[in-house]
Each structure stands twice: as C-alpha cells, then as structure tokens.
C-alpha atoms as a PDB file:
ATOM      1  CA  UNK A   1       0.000   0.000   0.000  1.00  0.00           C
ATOM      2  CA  UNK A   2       1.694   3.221  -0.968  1.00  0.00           C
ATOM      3  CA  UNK A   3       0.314   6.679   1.294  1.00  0.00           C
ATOM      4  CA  UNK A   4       0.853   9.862   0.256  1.00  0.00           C
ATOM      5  CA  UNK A   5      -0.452  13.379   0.453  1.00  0.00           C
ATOM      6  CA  UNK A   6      -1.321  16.133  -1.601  1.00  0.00           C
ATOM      7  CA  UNK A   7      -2.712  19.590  -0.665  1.00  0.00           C
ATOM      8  CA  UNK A   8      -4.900  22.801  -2.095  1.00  0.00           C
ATOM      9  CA  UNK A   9      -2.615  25.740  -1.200  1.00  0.00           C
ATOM     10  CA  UNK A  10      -5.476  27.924  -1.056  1.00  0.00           C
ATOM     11  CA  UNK A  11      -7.077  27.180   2.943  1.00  0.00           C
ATOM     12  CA  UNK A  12      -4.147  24.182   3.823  1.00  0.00           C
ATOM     13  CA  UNK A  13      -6.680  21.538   2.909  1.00  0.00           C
ATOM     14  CA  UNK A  14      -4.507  18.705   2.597  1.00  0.00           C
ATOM     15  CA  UNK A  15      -5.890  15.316   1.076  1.00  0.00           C
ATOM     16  CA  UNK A  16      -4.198  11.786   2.555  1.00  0.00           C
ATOM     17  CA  UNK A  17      -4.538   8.824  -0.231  1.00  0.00           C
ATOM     18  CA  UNK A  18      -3.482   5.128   0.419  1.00  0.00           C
ATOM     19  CA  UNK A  19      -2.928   3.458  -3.222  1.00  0.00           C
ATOM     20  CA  UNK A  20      -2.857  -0.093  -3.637  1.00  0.00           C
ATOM     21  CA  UNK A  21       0.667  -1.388  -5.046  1.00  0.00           C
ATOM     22  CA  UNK A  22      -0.532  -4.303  -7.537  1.00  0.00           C
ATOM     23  CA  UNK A  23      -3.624  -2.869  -9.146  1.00  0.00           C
ATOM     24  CA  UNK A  24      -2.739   0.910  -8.347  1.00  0.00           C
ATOM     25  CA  UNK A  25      -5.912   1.607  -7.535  1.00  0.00           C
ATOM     26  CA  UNK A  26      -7.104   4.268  -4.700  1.00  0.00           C
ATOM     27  CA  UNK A  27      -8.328   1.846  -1.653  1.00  0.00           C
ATOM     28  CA  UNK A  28      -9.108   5.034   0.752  1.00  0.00           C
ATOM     29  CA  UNK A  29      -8.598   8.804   1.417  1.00  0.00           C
ATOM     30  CA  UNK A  30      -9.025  11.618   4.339  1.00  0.00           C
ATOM     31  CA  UNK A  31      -9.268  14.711   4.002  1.00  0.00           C
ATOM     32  CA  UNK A  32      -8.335  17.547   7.162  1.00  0.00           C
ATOM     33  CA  UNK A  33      -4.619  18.876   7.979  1.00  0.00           C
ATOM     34  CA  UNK A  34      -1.614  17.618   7.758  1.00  0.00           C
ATOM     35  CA  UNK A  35      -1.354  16.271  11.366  1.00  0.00           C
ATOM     36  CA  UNK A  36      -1.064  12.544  12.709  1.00  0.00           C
ATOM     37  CA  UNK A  37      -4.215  13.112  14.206  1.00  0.00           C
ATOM     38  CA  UNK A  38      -5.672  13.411  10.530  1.00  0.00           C
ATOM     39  CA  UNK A  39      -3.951  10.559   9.096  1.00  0.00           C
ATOM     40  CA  UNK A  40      -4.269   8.292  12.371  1.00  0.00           C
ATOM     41  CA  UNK A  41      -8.257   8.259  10.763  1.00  0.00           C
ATOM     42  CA  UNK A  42      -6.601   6.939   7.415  1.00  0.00           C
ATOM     43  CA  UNK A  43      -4.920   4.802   9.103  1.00  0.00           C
ATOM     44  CA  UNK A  44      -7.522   3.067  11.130  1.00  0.00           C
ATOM     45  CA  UNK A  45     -10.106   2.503   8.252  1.00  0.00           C
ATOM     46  CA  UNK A  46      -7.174   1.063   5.966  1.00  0.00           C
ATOM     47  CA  UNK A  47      -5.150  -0.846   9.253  1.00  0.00           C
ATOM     48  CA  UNK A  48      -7.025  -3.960   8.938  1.00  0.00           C
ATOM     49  CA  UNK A  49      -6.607  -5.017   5.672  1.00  0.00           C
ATOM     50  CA  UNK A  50      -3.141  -3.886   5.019  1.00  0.00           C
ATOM     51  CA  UNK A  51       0.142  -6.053   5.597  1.00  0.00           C
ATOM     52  CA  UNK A  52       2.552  -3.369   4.832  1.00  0.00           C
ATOM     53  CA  UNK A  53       2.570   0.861   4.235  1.00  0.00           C
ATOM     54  CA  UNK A  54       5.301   2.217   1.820  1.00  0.00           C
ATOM     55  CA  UNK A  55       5.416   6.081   2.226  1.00  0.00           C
ATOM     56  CA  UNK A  56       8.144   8.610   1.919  1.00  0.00           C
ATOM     57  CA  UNK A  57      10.044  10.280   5.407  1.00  0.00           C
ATOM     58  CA  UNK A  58       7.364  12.092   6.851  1.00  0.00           C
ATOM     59  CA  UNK A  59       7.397  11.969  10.260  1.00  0.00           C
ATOM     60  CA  UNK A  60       3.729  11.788  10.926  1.00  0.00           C
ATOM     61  CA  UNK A  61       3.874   7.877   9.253  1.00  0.00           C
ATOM     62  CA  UNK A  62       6.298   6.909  11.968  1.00  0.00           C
ATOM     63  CA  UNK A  63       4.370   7.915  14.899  1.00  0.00           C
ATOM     64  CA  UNK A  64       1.048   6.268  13.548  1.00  0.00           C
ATOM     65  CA  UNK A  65       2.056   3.200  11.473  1.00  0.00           C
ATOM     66  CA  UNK A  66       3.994   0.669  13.466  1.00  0.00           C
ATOM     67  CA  UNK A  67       7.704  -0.271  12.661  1.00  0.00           C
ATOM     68  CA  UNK A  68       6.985  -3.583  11.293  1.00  0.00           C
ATOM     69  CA  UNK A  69       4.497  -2.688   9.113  1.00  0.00           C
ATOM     70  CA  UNK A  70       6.103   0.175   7.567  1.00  0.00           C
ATOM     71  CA  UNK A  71       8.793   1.116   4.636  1.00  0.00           C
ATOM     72  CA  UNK A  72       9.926   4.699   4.105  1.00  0.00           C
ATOM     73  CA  UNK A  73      11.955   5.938   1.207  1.00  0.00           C
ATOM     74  CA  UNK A  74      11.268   8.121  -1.911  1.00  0.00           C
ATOM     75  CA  UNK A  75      11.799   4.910  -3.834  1.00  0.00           C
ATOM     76  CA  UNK A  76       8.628   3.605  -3.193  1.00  0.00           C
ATOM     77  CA  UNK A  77       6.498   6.699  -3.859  1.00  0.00           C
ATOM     78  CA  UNK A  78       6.141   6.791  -7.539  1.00  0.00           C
ATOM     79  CA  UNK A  79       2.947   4.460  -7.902  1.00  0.00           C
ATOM     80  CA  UNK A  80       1.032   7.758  -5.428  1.00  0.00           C
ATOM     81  CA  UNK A  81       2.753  10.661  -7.392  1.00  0.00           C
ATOM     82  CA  UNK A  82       1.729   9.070 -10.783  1.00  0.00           C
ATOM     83  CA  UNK A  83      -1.808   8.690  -8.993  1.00  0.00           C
ATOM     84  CA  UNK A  84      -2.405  11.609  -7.984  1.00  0.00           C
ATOM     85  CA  UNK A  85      -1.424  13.254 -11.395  1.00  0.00           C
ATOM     86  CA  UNK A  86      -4.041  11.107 -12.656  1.00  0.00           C
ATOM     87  CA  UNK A  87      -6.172  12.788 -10.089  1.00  0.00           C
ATOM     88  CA  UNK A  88      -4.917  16.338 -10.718  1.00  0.00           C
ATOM     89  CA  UNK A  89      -5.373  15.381 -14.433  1.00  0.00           C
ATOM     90  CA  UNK A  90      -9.144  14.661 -14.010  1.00  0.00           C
ATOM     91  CA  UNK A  91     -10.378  17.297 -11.694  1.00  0.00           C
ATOM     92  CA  UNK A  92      -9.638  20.662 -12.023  1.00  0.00           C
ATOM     93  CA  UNK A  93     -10.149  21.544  -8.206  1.00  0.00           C
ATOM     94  CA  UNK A  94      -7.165  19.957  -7.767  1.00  0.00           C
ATOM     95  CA  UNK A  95      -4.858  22.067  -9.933  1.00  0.00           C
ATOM     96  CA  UNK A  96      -2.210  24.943  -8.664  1.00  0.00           C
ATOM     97  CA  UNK A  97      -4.609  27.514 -10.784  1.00  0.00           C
ATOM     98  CA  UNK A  98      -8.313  26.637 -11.241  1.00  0.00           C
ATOM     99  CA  UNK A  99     -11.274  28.493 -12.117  1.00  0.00           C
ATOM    100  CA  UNK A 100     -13.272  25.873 -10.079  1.00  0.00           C
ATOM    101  CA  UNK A 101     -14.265  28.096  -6.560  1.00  0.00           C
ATOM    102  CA  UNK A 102     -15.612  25.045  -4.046  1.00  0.00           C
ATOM    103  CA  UNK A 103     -12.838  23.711  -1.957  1.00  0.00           C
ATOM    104  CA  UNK A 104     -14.976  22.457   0.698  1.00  0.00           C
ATOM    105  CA  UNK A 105     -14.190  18.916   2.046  1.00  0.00           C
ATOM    106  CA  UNK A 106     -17.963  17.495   1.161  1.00  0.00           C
ATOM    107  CA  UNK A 107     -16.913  18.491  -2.454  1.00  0.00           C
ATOM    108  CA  UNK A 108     -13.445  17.111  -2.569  1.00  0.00           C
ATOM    109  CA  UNK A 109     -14.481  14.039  -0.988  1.00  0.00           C
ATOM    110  CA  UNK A 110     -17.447  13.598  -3.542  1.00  0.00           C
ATOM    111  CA  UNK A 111     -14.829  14.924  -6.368  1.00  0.00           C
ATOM    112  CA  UNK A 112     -12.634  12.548  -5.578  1.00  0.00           C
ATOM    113  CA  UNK A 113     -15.275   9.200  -5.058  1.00  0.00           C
ATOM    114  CA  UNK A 114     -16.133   9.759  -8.645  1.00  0.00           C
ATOM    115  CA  UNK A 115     -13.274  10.321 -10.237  1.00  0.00           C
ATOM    116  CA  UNK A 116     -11.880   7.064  -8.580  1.00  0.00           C
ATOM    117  CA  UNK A 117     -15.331   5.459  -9.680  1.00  0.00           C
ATOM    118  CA  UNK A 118     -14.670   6.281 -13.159  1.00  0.00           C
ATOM    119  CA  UNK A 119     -11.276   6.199 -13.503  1.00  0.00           C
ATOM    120  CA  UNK A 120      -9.794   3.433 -11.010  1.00  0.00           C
ATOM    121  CA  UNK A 121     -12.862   0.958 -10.773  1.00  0.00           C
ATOM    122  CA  UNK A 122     -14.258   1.078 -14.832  1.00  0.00           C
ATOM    123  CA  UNK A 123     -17.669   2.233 -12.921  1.00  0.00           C
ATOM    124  CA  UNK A 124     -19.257   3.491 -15.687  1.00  0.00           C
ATOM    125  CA  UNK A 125     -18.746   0.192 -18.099  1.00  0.00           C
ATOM    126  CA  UNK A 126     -22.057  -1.466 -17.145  1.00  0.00           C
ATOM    127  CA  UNK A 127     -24.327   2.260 -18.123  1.00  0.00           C
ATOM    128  CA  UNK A 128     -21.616   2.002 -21.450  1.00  0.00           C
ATOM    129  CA  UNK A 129     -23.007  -1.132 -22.579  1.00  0.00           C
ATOM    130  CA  UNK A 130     -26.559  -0.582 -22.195  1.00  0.00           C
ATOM    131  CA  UNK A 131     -25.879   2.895 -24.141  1.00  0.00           C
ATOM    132  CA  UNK A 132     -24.326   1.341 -26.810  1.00  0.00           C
ATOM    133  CA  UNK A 133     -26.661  -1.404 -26.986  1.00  0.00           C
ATOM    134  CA  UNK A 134     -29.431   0.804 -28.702  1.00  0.00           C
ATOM    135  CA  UNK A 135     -26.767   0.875 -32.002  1.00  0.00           C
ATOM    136  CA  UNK A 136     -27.070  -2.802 -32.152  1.00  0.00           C
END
C-alpha cells in the first residue's frame, strides 16, 4: 500500500490517499490537515486489511504506522505521485490555478469518489453497454 499526500494551497486543505501497489488503484482517502491526528483516521479505516505501508520520510507515518508494518523511502512513492497526477489530471479543483471556486471537504471528498469510480474501478462500463446497446 503506498500513502501519500497532496494539498490545495489555497485554505491548507490537505488530502491523505493510500494506493494499492498491484492494481494501483485508490483503496481510501481523508481529508483535514496535515497532522497525525488526521492521518491516524486513514490509518484506522485502511489498518485492517493492510500487511505493509510504503510512504516517503514524513514523520507523521512513523508515529502512527507501526515499525513492522512500515517502509519509508522516496523509492517507493512513484505508484502515489503518478496517482495523484491522474487525479490532478481529471479534476480541475485539484490544480495549482483553477477556475473551479468550491474547496470544501464534502466536495473534494465527492470529487474525488467519482473520479476514482470512473477512472480506477471502470464504474461506468455497465451504463456504457446498455448505451451502446441501442446501435445494435
């Protein structure tokens, strides 16, 4: 599981993501500050069903994620930074410069359930098929 954070400059909203490795797919996300009290809440909906957390040196991972259970290095971030340019890439609220005003955390966290619906999980295959079914 790769964790890793990204933030809207504009208000300090910063957005935690937890990627899994092998299908490189988004399994969970928080959004709040950039404390360990706002990724502990990651953390504990993801800390059941992962074996092992690869993140970069932030200190905040060492204080929440046990030592067993966790490998730090800049090596293993790539699969989240290629992620979330994919996420950047398909919503515009999470650009540097964006015409798009709502940065509230309702709207972020809906934002970002669709776009991972769409993108990540092929969500949108099943209402593709019946569309294109009227061609047939």
């Amino acid at each position: 599981m790769r964790c890793g954070i990204f933030y809207l400059k504009k208000g300090k909203i910063w957005i935690w993501r937890a990627v899994d490795c092998a299908t490189k797919r988004t399994v969970g996300w928080i959004i709040g500050s950039r404390s360990a009290k706002t990724f502990r809440k990651l953390y504990d909906k993801l800390k059941g069903t992962v074996r092992m957390f690869y993140t970069d040196d932030w200190e905040v991972y060492r204080k929440v994620i046990p030592p067993d259970k966790l490998t730090q290095g800049k090596k293993f971030t790539t699969t989240i930074e290629q992620n979330n340019s994919n996420v950047r890439h398909y919503l515009a609220r999470m650009t540097r410069r964006t015409k798009v005003v709502s940065k509230s955390k309702e709207m972020l966290n809906a934002s970002l359930g669709i776009c991972c619906a769409l993108n990540e999980y092929d969500w949108h295959k099943h209402f593709q098929q019946i569309f294109l079914s009227i061609f047939d």
